[in-house]
C-alpha atoms as a PDB file:
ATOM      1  CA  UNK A   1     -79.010  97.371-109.708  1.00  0.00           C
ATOM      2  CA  UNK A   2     -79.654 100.187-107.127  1.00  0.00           C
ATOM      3  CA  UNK A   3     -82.909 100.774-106.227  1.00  0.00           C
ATOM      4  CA  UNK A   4     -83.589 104.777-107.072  1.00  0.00           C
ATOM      5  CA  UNK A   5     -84.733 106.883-104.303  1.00  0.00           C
ATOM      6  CA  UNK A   6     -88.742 107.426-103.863  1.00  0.00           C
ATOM      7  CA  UNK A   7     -89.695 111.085-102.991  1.00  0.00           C
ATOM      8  CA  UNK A   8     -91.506 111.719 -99.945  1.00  0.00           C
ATOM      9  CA  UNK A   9     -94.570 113.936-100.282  1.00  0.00           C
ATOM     10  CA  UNK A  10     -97.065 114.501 -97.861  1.00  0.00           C
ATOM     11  CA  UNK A  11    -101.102 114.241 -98.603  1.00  0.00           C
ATOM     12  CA  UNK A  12    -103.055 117.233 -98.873  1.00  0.00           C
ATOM     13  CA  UNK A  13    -105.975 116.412 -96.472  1.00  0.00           C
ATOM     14  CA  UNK A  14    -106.188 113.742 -93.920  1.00  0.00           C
ATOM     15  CA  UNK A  15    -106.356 110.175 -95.447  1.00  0.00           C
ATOM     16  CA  UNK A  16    -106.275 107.809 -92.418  1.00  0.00           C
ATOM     17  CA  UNK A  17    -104.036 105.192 -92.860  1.00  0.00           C
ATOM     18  CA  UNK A  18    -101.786 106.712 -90.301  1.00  0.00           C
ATOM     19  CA  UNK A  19    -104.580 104.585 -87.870  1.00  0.00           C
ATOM     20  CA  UNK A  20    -102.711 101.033 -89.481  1.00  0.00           C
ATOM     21  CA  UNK A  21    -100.479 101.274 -86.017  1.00  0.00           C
ATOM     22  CA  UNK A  22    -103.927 100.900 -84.574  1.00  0.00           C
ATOM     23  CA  UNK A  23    -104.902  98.228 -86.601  1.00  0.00           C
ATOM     24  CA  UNK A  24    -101.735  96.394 -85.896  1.00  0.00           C
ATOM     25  CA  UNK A  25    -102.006  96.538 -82.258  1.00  0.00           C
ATOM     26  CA  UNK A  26    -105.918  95.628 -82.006  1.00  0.00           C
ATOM     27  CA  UNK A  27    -104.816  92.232 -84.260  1.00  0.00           C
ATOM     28  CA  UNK A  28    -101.867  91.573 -81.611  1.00  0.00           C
ATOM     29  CA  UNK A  29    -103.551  91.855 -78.925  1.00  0.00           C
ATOM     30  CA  UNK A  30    -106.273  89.866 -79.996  1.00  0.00           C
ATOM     31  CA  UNK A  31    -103.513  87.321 -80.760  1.00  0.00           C
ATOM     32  CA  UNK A  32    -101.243  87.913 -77.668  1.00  0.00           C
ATOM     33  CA  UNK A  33     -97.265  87.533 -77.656  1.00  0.00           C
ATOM     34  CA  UNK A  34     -95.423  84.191 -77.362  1.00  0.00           C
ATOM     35  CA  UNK A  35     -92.233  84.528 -75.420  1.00  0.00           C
ATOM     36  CA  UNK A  36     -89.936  81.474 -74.819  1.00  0.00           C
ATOM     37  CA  UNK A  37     -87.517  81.333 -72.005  1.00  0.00           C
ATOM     38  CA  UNK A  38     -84.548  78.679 -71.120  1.00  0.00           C
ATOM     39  CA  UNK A  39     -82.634  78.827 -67.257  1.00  0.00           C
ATOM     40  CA  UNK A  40     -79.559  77.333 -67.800  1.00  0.00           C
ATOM     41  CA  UNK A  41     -76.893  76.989 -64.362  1.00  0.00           C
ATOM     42  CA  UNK A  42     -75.814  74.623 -61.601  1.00  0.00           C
ATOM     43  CA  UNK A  43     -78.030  73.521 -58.726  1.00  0.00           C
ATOM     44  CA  UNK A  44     -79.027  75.494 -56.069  1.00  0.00           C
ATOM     45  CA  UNK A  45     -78.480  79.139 -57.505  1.00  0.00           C
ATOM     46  CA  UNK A  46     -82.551  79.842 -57.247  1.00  0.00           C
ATOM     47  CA  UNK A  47     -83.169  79.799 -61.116  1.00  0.00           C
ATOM     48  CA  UNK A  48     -86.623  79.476 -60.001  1.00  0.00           C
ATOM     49  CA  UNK A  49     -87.376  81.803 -57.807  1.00  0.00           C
ATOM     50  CA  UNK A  50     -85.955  84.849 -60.194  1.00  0.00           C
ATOM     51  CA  UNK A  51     -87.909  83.521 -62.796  1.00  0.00           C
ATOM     52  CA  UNK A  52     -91.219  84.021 -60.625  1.00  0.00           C
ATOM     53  CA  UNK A  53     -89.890  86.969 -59.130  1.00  0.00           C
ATOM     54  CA  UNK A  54     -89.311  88.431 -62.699  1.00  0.00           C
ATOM     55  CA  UNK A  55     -92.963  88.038 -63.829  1.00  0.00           C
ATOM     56  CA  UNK A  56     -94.424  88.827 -60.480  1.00  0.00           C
ATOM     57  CA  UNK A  57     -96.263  85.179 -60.607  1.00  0.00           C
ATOM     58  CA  UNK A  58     -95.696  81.860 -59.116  1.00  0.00           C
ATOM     59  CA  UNK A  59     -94.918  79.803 -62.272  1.00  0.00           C
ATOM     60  CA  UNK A  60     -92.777  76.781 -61.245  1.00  0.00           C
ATOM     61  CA  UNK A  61     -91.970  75.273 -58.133  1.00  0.00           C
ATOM     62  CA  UNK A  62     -88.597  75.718 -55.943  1.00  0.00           C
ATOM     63  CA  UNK A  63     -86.789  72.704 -55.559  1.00  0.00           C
ATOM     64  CA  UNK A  64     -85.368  73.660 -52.164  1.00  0.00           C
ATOM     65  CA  UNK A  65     -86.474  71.357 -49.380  1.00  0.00           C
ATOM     66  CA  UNK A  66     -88.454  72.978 -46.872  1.00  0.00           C
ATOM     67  CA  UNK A  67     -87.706  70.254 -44.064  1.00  0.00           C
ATOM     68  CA  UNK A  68     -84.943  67.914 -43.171  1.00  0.00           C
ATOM     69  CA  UNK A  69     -86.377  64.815 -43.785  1.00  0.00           C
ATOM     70  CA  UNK A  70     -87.783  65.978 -47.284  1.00  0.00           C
ATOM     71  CA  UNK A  71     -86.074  63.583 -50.217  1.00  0.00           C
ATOM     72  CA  UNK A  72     -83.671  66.074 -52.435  1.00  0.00           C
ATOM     73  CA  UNK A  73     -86.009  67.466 -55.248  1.00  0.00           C
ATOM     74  CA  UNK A  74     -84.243  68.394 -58.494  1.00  0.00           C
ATOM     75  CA  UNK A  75     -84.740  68.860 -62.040  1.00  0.00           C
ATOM     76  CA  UNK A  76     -83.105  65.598 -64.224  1.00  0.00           C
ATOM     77  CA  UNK A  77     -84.590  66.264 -67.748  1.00  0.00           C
ATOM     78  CA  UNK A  78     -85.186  69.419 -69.393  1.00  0.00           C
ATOM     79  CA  UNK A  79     -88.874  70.474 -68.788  1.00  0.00           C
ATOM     80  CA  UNK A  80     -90.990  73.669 -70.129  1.00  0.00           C
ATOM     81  CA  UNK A  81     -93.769  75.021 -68.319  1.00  0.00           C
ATOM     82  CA  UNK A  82     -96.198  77.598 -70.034  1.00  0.00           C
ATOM     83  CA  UNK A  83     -98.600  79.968 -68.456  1.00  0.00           C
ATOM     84  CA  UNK A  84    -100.861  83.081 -69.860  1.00  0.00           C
ATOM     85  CA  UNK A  85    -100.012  86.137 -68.184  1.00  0.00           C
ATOM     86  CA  UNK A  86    -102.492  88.914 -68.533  1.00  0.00           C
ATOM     87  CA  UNK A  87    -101.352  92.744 -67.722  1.00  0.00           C
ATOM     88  CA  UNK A  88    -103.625  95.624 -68.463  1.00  0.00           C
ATOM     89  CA  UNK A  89    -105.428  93.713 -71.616  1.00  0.00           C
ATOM     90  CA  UNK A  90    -102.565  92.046 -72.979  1.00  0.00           C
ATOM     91  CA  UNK A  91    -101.889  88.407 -73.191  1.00  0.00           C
ATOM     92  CA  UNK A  92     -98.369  87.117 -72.466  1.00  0.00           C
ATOM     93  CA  UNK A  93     -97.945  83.005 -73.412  1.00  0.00           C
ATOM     94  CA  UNK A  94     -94.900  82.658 -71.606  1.00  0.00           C
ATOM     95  CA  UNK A  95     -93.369  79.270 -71.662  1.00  0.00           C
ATOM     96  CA  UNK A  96     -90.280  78.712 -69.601  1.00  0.00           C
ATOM     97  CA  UNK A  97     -87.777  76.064 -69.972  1.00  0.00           C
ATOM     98  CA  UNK A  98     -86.312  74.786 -66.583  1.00  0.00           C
ATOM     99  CA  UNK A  99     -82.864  72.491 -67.175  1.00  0.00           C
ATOM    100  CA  UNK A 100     -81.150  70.513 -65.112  1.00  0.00           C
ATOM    101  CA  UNK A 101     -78.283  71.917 -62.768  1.00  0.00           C
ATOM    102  CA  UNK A 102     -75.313  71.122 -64.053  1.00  0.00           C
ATOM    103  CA  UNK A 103     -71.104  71.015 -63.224  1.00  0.00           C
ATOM    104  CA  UNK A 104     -71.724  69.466 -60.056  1.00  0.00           C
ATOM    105  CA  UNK A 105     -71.502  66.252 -61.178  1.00  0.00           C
ATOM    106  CA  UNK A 106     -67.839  63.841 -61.419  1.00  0.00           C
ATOM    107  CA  UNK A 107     -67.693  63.897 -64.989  1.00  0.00           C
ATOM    108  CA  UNK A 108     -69.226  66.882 -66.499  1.00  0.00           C
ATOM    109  CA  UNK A 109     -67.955  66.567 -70.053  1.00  0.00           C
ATOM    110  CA  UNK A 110     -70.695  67.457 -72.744  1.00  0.00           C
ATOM    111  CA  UNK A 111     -73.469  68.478 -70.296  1.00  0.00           C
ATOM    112  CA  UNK A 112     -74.148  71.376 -72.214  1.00  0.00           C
ATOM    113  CA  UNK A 113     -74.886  69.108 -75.012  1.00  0.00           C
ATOM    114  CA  UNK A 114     -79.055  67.981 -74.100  1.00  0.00           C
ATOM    115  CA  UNK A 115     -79.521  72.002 -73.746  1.00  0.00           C
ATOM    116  CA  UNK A 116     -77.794  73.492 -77.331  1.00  0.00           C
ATOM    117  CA  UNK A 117     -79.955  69.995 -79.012  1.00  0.00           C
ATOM    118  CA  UNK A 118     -83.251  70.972 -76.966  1.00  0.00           C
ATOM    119  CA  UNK A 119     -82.596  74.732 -78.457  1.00  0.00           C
ATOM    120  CA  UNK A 120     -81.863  73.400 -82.594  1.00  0.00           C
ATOM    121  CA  UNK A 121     -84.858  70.793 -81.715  1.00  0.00           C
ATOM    122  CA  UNK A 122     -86.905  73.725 -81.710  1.00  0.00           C
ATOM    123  CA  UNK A 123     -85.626  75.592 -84.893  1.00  0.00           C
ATOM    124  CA  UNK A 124     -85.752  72.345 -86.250  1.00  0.00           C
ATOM    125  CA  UNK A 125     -90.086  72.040 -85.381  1.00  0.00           C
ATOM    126  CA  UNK A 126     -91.079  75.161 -86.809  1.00  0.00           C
ATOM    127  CA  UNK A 127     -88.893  74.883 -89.297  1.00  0.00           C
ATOM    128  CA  UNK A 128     -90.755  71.348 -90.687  1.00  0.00           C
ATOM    129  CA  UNK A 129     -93.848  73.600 -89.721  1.00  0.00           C
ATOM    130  CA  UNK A 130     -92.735  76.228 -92.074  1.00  0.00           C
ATOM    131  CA  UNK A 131     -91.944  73.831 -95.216  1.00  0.00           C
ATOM    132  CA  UNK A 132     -94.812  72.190 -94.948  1.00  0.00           C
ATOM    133  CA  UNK A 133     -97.547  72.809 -97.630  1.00  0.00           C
ATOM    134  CA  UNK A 134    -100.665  72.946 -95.822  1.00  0.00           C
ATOM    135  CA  UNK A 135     -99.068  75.067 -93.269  1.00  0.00           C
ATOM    136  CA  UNK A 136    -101.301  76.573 -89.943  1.00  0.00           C
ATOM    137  CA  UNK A 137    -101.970  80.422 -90.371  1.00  0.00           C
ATOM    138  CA  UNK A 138     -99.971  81.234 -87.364  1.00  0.00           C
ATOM    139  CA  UNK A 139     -97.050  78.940 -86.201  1.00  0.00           C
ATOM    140  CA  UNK A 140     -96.607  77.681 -82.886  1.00  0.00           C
ATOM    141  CA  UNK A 141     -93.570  79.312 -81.799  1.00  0.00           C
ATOM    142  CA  UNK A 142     -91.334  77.529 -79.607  1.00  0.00           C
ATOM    143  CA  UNK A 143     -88.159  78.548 -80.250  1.00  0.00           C
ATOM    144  CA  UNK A 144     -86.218  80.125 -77.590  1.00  0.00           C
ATOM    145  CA  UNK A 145     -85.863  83.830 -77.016  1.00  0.00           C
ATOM    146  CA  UNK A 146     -83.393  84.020 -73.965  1.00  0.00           C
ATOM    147  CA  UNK A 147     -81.150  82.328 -71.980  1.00  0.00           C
ATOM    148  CA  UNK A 148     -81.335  83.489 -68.854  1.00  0.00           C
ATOM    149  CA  UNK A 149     -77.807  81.956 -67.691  1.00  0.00           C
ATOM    150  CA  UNK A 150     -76.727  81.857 -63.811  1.00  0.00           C
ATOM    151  CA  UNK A 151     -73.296  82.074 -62.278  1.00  0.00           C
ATOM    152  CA  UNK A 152     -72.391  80.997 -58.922  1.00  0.00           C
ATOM    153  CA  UNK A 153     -71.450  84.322 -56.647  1.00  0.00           C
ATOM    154  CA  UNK A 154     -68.199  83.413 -56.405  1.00  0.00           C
ATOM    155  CA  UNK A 155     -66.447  86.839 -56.164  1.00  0.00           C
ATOM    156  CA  UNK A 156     -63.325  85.103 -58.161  1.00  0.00           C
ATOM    157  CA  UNK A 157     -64.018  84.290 -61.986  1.00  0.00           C
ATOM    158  CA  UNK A 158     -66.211  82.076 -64.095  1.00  0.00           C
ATOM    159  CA  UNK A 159     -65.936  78.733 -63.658  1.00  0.00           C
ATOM    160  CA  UNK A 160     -63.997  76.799 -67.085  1.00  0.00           C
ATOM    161  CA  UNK A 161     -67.266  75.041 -67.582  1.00  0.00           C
ATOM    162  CA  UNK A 162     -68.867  78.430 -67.197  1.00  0.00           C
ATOM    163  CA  UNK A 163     -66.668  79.475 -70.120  1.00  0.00           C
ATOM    164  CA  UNK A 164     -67.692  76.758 -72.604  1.00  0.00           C
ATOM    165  CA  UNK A 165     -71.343  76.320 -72.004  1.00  0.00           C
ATOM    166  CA  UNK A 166     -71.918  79.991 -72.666  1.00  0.00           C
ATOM    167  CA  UNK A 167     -69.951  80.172 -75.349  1.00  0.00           C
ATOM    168  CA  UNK A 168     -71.424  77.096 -76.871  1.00  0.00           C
ATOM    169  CA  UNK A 169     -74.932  78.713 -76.064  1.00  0.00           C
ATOM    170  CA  UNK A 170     -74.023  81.706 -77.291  1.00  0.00           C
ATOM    171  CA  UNK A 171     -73.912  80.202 -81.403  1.00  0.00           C
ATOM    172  CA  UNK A 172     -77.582  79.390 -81.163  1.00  0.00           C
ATOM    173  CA  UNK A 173     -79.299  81.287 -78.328  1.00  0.00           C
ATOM    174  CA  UNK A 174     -79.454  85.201 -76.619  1.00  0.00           C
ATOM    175  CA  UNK A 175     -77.777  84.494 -73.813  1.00  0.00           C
ATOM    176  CA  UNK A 176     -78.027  87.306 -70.951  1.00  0.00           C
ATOM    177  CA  UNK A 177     -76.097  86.213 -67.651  1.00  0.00           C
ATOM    178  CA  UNK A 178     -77.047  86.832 -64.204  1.00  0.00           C
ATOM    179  CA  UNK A 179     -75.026  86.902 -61.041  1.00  0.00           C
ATOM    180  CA  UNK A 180     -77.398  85.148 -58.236  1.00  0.00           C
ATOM    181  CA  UNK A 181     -77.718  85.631 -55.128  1.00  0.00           C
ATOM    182  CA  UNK A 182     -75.718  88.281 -55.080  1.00  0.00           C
ATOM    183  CA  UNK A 183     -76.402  89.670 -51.843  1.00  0.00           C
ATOM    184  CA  UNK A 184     -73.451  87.145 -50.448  1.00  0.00           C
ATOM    185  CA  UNK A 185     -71.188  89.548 -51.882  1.00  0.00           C
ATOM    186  CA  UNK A 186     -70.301  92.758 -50.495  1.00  0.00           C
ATOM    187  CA  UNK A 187     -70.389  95.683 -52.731  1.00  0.00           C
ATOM    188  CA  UNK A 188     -67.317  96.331 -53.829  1.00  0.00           C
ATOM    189  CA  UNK A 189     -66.986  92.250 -54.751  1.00  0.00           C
ATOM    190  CA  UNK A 190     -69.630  92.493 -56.523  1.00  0.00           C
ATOM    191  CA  UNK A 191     -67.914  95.619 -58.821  1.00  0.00           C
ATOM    192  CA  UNK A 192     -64.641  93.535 -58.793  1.00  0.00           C
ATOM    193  CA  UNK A 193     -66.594  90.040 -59.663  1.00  0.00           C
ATOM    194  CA  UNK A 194     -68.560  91.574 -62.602  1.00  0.00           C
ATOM    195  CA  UNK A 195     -65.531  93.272 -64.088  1.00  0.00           C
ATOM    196  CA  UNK A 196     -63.377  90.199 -64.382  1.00  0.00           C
ATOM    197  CA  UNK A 197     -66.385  88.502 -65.909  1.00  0.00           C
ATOM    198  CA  UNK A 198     -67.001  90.864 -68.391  1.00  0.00           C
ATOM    199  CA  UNK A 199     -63.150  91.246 -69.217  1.00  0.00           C
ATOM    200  CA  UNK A 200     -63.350  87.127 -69.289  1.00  0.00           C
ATOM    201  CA  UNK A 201     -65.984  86.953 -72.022  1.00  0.00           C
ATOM    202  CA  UNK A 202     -64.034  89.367 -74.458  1.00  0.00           C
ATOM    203  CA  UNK A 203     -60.617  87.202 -73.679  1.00  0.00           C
ATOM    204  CA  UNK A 204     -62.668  84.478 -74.715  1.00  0.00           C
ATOM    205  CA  UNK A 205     -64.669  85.711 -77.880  1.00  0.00           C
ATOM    206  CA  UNK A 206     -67.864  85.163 -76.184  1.00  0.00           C
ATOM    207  CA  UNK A 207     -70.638  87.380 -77.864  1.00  0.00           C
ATOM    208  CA  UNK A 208     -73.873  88.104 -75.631  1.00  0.00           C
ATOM    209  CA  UNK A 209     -77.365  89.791 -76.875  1.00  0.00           C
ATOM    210  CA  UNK A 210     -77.970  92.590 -77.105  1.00  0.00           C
ATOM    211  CA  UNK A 211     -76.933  92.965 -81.023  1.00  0.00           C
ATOM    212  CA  UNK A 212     -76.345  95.961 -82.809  1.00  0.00           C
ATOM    213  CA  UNK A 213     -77.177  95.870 -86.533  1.00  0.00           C
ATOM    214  CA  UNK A 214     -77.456  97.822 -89.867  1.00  0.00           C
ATOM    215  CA  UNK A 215     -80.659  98.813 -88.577  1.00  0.00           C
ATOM    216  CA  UNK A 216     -80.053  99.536 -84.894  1.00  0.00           C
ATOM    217  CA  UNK A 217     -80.866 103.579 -84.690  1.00  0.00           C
ATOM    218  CA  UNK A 218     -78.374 105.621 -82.485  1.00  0.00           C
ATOM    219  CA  UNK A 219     -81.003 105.528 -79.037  1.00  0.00           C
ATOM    220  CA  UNK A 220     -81.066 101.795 -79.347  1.00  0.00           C
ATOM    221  CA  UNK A 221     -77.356 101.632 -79.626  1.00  0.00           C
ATOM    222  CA  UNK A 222     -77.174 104.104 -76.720  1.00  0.00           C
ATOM    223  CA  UNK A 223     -79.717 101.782 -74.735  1.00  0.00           C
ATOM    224  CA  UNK A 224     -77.846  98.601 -75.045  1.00  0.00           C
ATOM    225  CA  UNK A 225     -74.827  99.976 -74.259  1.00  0.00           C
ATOM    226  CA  UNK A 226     -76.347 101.198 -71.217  1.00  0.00           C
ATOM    227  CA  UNK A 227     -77.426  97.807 -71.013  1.00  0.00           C
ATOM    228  CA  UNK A 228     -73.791  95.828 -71.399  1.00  0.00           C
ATOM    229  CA  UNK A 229     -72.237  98.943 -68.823  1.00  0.00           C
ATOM    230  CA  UNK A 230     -74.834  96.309 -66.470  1.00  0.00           C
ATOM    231  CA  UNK A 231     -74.094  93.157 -67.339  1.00  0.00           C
ATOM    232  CA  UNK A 232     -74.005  90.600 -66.067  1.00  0.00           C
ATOM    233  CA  UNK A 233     -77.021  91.486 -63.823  1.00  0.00           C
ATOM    234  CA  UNK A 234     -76.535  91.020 -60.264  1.00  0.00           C
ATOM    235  CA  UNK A 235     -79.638  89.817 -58.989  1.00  0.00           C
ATOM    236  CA  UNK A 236     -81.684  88.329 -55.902  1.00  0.00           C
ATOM    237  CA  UNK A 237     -85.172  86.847 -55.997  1.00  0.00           C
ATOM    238  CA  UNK A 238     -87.430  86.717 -53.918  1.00  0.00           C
ATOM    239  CA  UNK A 239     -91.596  86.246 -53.934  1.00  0.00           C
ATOM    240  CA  UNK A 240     -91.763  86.906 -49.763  1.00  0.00           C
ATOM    241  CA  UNK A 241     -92.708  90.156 -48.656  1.00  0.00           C
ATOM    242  CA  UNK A 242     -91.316  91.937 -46.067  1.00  0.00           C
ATOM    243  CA  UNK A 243     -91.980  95.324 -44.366  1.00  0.00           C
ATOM    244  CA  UNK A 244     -89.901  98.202 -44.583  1.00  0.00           C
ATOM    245  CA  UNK A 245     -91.122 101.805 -43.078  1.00  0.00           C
ATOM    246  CA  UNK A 246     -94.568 100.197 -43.081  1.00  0.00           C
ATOM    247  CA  UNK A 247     -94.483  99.261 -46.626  1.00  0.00           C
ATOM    248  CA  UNK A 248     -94.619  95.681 -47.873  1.00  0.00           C
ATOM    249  CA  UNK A 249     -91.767  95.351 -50.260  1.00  0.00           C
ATOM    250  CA  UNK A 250     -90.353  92.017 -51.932  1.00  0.00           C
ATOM    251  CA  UNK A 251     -87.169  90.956 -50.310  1.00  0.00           C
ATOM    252  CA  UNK A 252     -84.788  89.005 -47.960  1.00  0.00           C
ATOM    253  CA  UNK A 253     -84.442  89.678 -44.587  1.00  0.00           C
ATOM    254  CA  UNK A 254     -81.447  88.707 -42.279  1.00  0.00           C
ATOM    255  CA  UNK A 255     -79.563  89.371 -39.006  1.00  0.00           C
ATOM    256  CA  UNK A 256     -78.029  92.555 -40.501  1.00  0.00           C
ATOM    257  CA  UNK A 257     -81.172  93.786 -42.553  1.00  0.00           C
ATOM    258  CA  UNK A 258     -83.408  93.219 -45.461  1.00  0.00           C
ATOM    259  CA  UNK A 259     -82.557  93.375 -48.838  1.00  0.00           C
ATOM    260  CA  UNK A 260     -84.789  94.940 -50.982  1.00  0.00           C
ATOM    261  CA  UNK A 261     -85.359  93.135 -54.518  1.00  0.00           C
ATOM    262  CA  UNK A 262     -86.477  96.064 -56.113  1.00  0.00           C
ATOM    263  CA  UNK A 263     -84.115  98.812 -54.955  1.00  0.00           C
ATOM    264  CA  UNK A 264     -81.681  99.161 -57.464  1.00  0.00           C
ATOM    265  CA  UNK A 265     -78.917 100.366 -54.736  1.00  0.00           C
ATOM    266  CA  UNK A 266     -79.370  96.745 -53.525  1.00  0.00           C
ATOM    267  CA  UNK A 267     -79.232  94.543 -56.264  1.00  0.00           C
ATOM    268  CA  UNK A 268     -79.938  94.873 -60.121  1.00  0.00           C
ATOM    269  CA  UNK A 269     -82.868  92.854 -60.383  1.00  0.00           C
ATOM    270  CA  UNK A 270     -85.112  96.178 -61.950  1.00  0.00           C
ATOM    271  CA  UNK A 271     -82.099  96.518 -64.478  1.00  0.00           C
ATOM    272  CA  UNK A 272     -82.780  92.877 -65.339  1.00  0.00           C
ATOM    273  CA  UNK A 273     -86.540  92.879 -64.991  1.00  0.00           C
ATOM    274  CA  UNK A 274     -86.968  96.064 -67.289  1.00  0.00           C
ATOM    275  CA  UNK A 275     -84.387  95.056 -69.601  1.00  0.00           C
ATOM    276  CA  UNK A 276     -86.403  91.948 -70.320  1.00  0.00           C
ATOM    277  CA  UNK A 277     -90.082  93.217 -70.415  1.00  0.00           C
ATOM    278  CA  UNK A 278     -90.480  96.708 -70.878  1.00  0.00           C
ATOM    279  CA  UNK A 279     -86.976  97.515 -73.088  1.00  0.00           C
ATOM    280  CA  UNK A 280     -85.949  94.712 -75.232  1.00  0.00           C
ATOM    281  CA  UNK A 281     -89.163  91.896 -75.015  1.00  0.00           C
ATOM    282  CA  UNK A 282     -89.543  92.332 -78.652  1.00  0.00           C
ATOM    283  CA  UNK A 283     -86.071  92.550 -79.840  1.00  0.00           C
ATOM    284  CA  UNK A 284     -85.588  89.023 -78.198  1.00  0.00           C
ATOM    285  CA  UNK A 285     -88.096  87.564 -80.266  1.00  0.00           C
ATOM    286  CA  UNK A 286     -86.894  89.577 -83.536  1.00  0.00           C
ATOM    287  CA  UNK A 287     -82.929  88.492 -82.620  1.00  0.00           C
ATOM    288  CA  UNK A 288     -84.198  85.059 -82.538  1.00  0.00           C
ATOM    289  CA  UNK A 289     -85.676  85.335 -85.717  1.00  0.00           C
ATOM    290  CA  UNK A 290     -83.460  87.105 -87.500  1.00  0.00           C
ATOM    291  CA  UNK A 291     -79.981  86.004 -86.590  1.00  0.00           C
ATOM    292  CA  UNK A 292     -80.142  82.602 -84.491  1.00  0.00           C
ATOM    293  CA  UNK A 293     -83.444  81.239 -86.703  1.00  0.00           C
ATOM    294  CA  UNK A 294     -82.308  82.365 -89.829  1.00  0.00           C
ATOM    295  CA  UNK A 295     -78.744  80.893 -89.620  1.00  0.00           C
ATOM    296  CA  UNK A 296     -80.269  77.226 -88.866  1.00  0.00           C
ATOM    297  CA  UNK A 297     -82.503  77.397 -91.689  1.00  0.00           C
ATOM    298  CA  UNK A 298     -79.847  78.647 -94.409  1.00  0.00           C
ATOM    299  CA  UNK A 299     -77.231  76.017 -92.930  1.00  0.00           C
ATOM    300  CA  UNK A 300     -80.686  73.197 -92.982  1.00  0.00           C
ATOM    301  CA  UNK A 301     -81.583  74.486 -96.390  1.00  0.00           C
ATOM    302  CA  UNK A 302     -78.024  74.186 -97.814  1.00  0.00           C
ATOM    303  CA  UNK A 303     -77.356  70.756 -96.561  1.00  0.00           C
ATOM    304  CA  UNK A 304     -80.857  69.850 -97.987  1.00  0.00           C
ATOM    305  CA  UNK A 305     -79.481  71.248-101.400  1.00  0.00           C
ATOM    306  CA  UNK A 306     -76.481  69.409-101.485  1.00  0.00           C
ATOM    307  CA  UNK A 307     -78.017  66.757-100.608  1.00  0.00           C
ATOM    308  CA  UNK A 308     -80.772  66.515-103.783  1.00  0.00           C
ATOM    309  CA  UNK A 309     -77.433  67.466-105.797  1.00  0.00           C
ATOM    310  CA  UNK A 310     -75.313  64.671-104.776  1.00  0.00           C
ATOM    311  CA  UNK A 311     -78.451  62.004-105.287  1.00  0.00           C
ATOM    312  CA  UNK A 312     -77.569  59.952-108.205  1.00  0.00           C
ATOM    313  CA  UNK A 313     -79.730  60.151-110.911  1.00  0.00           C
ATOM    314  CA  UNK A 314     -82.573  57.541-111.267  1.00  0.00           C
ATOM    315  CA  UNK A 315     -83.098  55.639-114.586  1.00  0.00           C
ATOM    316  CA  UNK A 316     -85.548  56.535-116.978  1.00  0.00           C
END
């Protein structure tokens, strides 16, 4: 049965409940915002670095040696880290997931495996958090918002293994790839490189956030397809300053010049950095919830009902 059309009228003095956008924000931000992020790429490719470049704060250690004699230092187990960020009164609980390089080993079949589980593990918590009767007020939320997932600057095409892992991750995660280190490819590489990729992951059916809906008005649609023109970001980190015109700026500096991490004619890291934080922060969260959540808990729910159905009956 359709539902019939209200009328819209508008009140004849002031009535005040247009201050309930008010209200909203002064419970958030007593509340804060949870944001959950996974790094997902082979060894070496500065995963994080970016990260801590992204949020302007050290958060988790490089694993790059700093001296010869140093033993090799390297992530073998999946491991989040979670820190409170706090910008102009608001609270950001950001908890990033670091996971172990990958593809560079002999055998490399099913290495993507430990990350998709670590992701459903997740679903899988607050969904037993959910069901349960007594349930907390608000739900620790650690499901996972973004994939931040790296590719090696190659300048020829994704790798095969490239292929599959992000296709895999793709079924139960926003994935959003980034080109690192990019500035060890000229420009016009770099143009070349990102094309094939992009013209790789429609050959192979591989679809990356952002989402348009039902619900998606025409300026969002216009903003994420701004936003897919860019992808995958090409991006360098960096958290050392350097000096250019007698301002301290964050880049790298070589024998030809400094690269500046925030100059977009140098690399696309404020593409990536806005895109995450000031643009689409909240439509992470809501994808995850909406899409990604929602079809593990139908397919959990399901199962669970065929299961009760299939039970034999017990005697009376």
């Amino acid at each position: 049965m359709a539902t019939a059309a209200v009328e819209e009228i508008r009140a004849t003095s002031y009535v005040g409940f247009d201050s309930i956008t008010q209200q909203i924000e002064h419970k958030l931000l007593k509340r804060g915002f949870q944001f959950n992020v996974i790094v997902v790429g082979q060894t070496g490719l500065g995963k994080s670095t970016l990260i801590n470049t992204v949020f302007a704060s050290h958060l988790i250690d490089s694993k790059g040696r700093l001296a010869a004699d140093e033993p090799v230092r390297q992530t073998t187990e999946i491991q989040a880290v979670s820190h409170v960020i706090v910008e102009n009164g608001v609270k950001l609980r950001l908890n990033i997931v670091d996971t172990p390089g990958y593809g560079d080993q002999v055998n490399n079949e099913n290495c993507w495996d430990p990350i998709v589980k670590y992701i459903k593990d997740q679903h899988s918590a607050y969904l037993r958090k959910e069901l349960t009767a007594m349930r907390d007020r608000y739900i620790l939320d650690t499901r996972i918002h973004c994939c931040l997932y790296f590719i090696s600057p190659t300048g020829h095409s994704l790798r095969a293994i490239d292929v599959i892992v992000m296709k895999k991750l793709s079924e139960v995660v926003n994935v959003v790839p980034v080109i690192a280190k990019a500035d060890s490819l000229t420009l016009e590489e770099r143009v070349a490189f990102k094309e094939k990729i992009r013209a790789e992951l429609v050959y192979n059916n591989i679809r990356l956030y952002p989402f348009d809906t039902d619900e998606t008005d025409e300026e969002e649609i216009q903003l994420n397809e701004s936003i897919r023109s860019v992808i995958p970001f090409a991006v360098v980190g960096s958290e050392r300053g350097v000096i250019i015109d007698g301002k301290s700026v964050l880049g790298r500096k070589n024998r030809w010049g400094v690269v500046n991490v925030e100059d977009e004619n140098h690399c696309e890291f404020m593409h990536l950095r806005n895109f995450l934080t000031r643009t689409h922060l909240q439509d992470l969260i809501e994808t995850t919830a909406q899409i990604h959540y929602e079809a593990f808990r139908s397919k959990q729910l399901l199962a669970l009902k065929e299961g009760v159905q299939q039970r034999p009956p017990t005697n009376q």
